[in-house]
N, C-alpha and C. Protein backbone atom coordinates (compact mmCIF):
# COMPACT_ATOMS: atom_id res chain seq x y z
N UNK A 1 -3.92 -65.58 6.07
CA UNK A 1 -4.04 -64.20 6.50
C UNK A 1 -2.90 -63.36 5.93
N UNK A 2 -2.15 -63.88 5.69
CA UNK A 2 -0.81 -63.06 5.32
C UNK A 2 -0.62 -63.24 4.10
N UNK A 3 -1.53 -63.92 2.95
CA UNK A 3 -1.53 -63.86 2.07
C UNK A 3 -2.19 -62.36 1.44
N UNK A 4 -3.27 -62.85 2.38
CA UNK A 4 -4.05 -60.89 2.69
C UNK A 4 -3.62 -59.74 2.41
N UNK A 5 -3.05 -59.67 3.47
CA UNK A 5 -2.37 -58.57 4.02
C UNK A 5 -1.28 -58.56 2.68
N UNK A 6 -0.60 -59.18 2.00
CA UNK A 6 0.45 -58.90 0.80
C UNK A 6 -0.56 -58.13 -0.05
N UNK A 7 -1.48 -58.61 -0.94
CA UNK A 7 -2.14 -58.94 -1.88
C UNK A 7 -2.21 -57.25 -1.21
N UNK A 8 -3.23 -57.05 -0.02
CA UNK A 8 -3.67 -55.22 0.04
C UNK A 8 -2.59 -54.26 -0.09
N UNK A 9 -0.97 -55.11 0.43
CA UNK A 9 -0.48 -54.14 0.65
C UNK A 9 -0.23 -53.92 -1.23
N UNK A 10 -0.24 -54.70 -1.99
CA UNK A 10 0.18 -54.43 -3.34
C UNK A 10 -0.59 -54.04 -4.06
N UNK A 11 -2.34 -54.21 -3.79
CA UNK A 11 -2.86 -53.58 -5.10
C UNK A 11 -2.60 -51.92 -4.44
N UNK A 12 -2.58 -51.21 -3.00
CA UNK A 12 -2.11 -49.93 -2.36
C UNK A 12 -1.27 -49.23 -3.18
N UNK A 13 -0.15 -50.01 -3.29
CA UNK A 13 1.18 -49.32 -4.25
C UNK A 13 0.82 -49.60 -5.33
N UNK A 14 -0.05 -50.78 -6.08
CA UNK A 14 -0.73 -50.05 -7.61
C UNK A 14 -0.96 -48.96 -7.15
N UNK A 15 -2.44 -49.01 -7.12
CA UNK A 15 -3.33 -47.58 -7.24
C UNK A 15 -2.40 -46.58 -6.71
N UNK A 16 -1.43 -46.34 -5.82
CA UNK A 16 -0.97 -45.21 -5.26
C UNK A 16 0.04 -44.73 -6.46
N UNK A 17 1.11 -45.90 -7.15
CA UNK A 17 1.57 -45.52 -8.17
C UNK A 17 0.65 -45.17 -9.50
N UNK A 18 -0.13 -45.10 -10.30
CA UNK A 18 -1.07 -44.85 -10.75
C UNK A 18 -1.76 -43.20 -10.31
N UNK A 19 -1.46 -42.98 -9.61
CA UNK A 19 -1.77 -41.59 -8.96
C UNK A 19 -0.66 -40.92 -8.75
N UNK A 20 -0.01 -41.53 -8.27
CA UNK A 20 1.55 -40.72 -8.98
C UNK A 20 2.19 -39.96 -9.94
N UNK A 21 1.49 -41.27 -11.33
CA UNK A 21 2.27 -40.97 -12.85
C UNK A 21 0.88 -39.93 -13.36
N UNK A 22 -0.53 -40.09 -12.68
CA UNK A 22 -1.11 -38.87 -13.31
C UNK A 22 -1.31 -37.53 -12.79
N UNK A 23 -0.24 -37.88 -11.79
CA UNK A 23 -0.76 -36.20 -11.21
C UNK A 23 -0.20 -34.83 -11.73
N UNK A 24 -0.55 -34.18 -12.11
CA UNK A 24 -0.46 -32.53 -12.43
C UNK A 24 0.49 -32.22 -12.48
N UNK A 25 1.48 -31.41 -13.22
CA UNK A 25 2.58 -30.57 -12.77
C UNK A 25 2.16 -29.33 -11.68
N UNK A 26 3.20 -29.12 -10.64
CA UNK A 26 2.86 -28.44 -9.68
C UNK A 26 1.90 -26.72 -10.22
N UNK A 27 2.83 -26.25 -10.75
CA UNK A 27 3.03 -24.80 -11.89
C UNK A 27 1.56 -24.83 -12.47
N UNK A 28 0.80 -26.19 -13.16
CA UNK A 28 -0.48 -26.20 -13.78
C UNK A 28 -1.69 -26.18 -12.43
N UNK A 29 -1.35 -26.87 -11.54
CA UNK A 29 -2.47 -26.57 -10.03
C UNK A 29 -2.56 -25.42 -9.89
N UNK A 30 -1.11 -25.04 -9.30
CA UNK A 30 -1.33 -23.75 -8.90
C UNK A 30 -2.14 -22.34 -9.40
N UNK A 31 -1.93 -22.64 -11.53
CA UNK A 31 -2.94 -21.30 -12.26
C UNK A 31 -4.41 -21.78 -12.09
N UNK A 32 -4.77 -22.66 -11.31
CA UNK A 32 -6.17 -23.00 -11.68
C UNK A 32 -6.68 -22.19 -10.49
N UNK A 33 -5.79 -22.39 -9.35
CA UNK A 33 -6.11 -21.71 -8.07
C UNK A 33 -6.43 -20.07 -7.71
N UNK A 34 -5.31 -19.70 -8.99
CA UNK A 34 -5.28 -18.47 -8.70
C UNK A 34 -6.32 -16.96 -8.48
N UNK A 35 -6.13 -16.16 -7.63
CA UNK A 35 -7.37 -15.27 -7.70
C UNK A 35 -7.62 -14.24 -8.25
N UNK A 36 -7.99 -13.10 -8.35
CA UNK A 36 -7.85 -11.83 -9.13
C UNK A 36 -6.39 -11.36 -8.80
N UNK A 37 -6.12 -11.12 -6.93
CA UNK A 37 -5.49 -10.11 -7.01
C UNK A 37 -4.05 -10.90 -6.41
N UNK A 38 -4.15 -12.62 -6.90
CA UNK A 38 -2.98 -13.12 -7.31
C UNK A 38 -2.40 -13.00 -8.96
N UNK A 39 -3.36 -12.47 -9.86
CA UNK A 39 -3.06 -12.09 -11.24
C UNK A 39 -2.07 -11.04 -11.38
N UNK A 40 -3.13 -10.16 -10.54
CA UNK A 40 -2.88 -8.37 -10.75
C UNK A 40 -1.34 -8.45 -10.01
N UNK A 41 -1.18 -9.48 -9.21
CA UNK A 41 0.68 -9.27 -8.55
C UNK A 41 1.56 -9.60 -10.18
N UNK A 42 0.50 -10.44 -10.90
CA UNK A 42 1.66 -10.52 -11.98
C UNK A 42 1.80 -9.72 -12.71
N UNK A 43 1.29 -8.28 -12.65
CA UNK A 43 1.59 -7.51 -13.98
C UNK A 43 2.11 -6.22 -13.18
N UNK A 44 2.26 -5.17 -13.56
CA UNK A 44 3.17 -3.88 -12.83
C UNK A 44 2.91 -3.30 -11.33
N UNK A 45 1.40 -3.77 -11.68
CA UNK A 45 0.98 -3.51 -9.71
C UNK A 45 2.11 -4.07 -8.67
N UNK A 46 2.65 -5.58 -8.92
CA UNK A 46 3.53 -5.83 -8.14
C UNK A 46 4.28 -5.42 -8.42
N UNK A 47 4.99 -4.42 -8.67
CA UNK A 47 6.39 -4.10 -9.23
C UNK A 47 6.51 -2.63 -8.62
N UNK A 48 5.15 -1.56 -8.70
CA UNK A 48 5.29 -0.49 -8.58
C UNK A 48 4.21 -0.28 -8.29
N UNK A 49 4.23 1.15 -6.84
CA UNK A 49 2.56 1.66 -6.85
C UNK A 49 1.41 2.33 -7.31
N UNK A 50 0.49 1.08 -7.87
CA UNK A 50 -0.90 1.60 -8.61
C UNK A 50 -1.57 2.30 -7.78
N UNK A 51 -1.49 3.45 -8.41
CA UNK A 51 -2.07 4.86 -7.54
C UNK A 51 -3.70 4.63 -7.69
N UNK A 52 -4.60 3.59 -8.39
CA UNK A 52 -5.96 3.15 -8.17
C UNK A 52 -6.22 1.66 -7.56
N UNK A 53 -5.35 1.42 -6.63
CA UNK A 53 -5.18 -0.10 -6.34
C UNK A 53 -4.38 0.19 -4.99
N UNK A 54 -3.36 0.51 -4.72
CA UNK A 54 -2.23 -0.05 -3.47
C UNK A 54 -2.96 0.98 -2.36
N UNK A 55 -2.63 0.67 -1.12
CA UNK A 55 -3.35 1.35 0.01
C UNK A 55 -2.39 1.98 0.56
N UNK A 56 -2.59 3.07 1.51
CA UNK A 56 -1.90 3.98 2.45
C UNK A 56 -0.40 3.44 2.28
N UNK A 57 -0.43 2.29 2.92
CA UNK A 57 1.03 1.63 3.29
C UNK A 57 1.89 1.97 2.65
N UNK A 58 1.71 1.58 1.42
CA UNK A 58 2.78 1.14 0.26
C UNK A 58 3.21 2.42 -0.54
N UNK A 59 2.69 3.61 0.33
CA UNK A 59 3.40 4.94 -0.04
C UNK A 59 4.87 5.59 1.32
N UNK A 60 4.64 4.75 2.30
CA UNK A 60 5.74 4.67 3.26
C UNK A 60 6.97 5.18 2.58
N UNK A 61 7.38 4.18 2.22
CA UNK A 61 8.87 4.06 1.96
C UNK A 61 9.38 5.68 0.88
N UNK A 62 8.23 6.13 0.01
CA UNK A 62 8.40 7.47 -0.35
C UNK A 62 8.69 8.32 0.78
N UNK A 63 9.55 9.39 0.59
CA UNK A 63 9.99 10.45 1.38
C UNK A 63 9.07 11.73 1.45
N UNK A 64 8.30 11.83 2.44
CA UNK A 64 6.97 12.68 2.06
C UNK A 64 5.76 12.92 1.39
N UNK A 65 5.35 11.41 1.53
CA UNK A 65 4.15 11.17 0.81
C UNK A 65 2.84 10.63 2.55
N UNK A 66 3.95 9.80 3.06
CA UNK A 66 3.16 9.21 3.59
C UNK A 66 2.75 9.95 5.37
N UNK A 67 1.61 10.22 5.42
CA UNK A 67 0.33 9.52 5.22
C UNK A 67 -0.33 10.98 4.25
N UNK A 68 -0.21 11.81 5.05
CA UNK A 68 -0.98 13.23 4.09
C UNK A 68 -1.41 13.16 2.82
N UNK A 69 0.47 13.41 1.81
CA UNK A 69 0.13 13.24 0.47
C UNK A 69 -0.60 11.97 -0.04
N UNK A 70 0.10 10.45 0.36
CA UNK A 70 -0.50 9.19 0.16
C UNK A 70 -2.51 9.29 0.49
N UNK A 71 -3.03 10.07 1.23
CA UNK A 71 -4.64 9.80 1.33
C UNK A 71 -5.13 10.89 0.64
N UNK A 72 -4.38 11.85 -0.17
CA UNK A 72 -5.07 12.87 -0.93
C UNK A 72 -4.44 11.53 -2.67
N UNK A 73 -3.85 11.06 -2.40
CA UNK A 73 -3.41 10.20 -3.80
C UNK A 73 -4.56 9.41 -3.83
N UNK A 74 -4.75 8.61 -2.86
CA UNK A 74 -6.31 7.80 -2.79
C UNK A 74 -7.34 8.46 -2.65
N UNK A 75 -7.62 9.34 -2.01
CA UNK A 75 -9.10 10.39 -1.77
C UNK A 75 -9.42 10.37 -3.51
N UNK A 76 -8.76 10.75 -4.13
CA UNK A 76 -9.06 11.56 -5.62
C UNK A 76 -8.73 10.20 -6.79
N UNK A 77 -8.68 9.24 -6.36
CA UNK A 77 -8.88 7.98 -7.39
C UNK A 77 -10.29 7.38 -7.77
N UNK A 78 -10.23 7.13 -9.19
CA UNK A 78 -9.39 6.20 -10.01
C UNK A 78 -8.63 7.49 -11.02
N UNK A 79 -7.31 7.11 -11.19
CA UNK A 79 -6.62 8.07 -12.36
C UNK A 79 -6.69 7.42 -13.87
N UNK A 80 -6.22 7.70 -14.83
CA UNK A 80 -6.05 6.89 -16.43
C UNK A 80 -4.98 6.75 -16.36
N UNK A 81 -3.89 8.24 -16.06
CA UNK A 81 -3.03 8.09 -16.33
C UNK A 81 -2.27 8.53 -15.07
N UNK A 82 -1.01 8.13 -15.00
CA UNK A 82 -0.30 8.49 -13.91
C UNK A 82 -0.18 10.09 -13.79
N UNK A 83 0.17 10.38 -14.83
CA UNK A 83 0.30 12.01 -14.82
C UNK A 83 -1.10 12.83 -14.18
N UNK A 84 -1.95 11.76 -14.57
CA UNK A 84 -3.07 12.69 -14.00
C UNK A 84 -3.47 13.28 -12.29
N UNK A 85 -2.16 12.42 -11.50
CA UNK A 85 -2.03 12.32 -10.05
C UNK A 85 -1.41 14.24 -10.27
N UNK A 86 -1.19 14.64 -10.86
CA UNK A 86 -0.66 15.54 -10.85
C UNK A 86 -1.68 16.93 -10.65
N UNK A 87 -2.66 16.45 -11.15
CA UNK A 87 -3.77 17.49 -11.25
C UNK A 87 -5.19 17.81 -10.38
N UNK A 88 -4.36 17.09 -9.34
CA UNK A 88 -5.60 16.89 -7.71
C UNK A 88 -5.32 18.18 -7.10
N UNK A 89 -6.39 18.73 -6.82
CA UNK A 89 -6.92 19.78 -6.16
C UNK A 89 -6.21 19.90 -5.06
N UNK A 90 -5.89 21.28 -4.67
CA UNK A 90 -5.42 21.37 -3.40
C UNK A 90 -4.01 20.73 -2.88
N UNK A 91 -3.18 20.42 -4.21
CA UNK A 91 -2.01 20.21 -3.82
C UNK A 91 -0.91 21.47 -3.65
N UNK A 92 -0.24 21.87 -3.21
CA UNK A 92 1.00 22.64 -2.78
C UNK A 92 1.81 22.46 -4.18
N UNK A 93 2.81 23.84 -3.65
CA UNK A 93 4.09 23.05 -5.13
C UNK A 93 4.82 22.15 -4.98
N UNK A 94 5.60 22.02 -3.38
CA UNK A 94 6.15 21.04 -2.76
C UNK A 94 5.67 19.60 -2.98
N UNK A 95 4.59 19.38 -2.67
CA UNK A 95 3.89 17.98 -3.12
C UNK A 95 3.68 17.63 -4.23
N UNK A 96 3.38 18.80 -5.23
CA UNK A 96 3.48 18.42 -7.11
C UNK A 96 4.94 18.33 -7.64
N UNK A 97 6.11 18.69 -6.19
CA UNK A 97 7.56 18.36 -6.90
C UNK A 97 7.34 17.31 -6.76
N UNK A 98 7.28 16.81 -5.24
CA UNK A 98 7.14 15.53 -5.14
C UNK A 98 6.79 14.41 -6.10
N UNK A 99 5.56 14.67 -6.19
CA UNK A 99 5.03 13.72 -7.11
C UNK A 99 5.53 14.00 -8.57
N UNK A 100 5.94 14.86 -9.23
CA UNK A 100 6.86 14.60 -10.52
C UNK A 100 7.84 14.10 -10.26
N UNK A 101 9.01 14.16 -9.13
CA UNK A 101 10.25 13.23 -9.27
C UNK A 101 9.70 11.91 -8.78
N UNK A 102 8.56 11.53 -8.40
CA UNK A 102 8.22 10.11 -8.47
C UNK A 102 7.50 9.04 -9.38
N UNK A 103 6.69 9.98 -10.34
CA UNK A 103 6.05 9.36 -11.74
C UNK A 103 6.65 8.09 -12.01
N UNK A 104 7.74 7.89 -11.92
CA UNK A 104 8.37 6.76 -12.41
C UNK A 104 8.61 5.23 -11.41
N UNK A 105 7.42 6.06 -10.29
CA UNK A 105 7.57 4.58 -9.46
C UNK A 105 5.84 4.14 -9.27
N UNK A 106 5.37 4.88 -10.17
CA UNK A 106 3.90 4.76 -10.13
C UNK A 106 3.33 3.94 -11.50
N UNK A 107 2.15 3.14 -10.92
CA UNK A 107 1.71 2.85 -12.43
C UNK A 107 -0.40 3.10 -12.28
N UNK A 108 -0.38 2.79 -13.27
CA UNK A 108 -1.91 2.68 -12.48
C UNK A 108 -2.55 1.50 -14.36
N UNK A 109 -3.14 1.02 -12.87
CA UNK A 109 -4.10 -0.45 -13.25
C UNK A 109 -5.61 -0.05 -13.47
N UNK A 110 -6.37 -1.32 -13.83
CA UNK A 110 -8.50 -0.96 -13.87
C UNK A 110 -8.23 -0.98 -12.31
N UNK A 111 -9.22 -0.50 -11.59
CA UNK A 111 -9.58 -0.56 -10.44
C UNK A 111 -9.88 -1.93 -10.06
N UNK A 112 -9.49 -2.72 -8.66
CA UNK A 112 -9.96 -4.11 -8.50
C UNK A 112 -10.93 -3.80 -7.23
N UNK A 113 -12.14 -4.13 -7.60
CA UNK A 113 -12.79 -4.47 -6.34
C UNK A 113 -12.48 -4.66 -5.42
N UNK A 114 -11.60 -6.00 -5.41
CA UNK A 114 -10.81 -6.85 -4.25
C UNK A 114 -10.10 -6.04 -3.11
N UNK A 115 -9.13 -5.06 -3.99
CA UNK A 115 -8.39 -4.35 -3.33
C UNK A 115 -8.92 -3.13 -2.90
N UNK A 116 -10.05 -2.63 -3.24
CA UNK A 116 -10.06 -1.04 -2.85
C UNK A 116 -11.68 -0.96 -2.44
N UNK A 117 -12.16 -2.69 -1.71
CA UNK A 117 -13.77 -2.61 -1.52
C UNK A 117 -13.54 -2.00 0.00
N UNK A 118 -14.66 -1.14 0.27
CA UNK A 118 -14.79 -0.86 1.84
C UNK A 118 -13.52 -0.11 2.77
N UNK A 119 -13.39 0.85 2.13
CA UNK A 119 -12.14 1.53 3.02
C UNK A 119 -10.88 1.24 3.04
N UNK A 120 -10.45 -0.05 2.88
CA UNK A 120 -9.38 -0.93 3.27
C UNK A 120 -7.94 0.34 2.65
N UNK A 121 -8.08 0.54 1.85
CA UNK A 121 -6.88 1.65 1.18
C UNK A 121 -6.31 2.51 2.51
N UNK A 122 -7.61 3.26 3.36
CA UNK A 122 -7.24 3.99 4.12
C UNK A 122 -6.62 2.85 5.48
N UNK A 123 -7.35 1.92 5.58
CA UNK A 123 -6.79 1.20 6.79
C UNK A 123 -7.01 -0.32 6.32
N UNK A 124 -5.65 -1.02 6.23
CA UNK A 124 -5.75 -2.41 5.68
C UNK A 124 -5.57 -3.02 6.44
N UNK A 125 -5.24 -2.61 7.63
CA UNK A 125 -5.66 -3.45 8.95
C UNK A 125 -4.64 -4.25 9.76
N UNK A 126 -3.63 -3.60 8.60
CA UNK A 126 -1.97 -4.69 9.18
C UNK A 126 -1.35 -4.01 10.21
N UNK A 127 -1.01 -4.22 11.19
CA UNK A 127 -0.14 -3.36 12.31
C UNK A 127 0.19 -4.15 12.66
């Protein structure tokens, strides 16, 4: 019986070593996993806010954007260009200062489904 019991416990640590030496580098799993709008964090969207992509929130931390100016920035999307945030209807001069001394924290991306399906921009649901 205990010859058994050796013999299982060793072919175990074969096969388990054997699965060891072929498994994946962590870094190669992980890109297989990845989703759209784990991509889109890798390019300027994560860095800065895509005025056709980021929701209400992520205009906070601006000094007079948020919520007013921030849902007339989304109401009037998708832009080409950032500058083009400049040319929405019904803005004030105050709010077109605004938004020129901020151009440079804006970017804008293609539109993602993911991020801007069904309202979510106006309410993403985090509180």
């Amino acid at each position: 019986m205990k010859i058994i019991v050796r013999l299982l416990l060793v072919l175990v640590l074969v096969i388990g070593c054997f699965g060891f030496l072929n498994a994946q580098p962590a870094m190669a799993k992980d890109a297989e996993y990845q989703n759209a709008v784990d991509i889109k964090l890798t390019t300027e969207y994560g860095k800065k806010i895509d005025l056709n992509n980021s929701d209400i929130r992520d205009f906070r931390d601006l000094r007079g954007f948020y919520p007013n100016l921030a849902g007339l920035i989304i109401k009037n999307a998708p832009y080409n260009d950032v500058a083009d945030v400049l040319s929405i209807p019904s803005l004030n001069e105050k709010q077109k200062e605004r938004l020129q001394a901020n151009l440079d924290n804006f970017t804008v991306t293609e539109p993602s489904i993911e991020l801007i399906e069904g309202g979510d921009r106006f309410n993403p649901g985090v509180y």
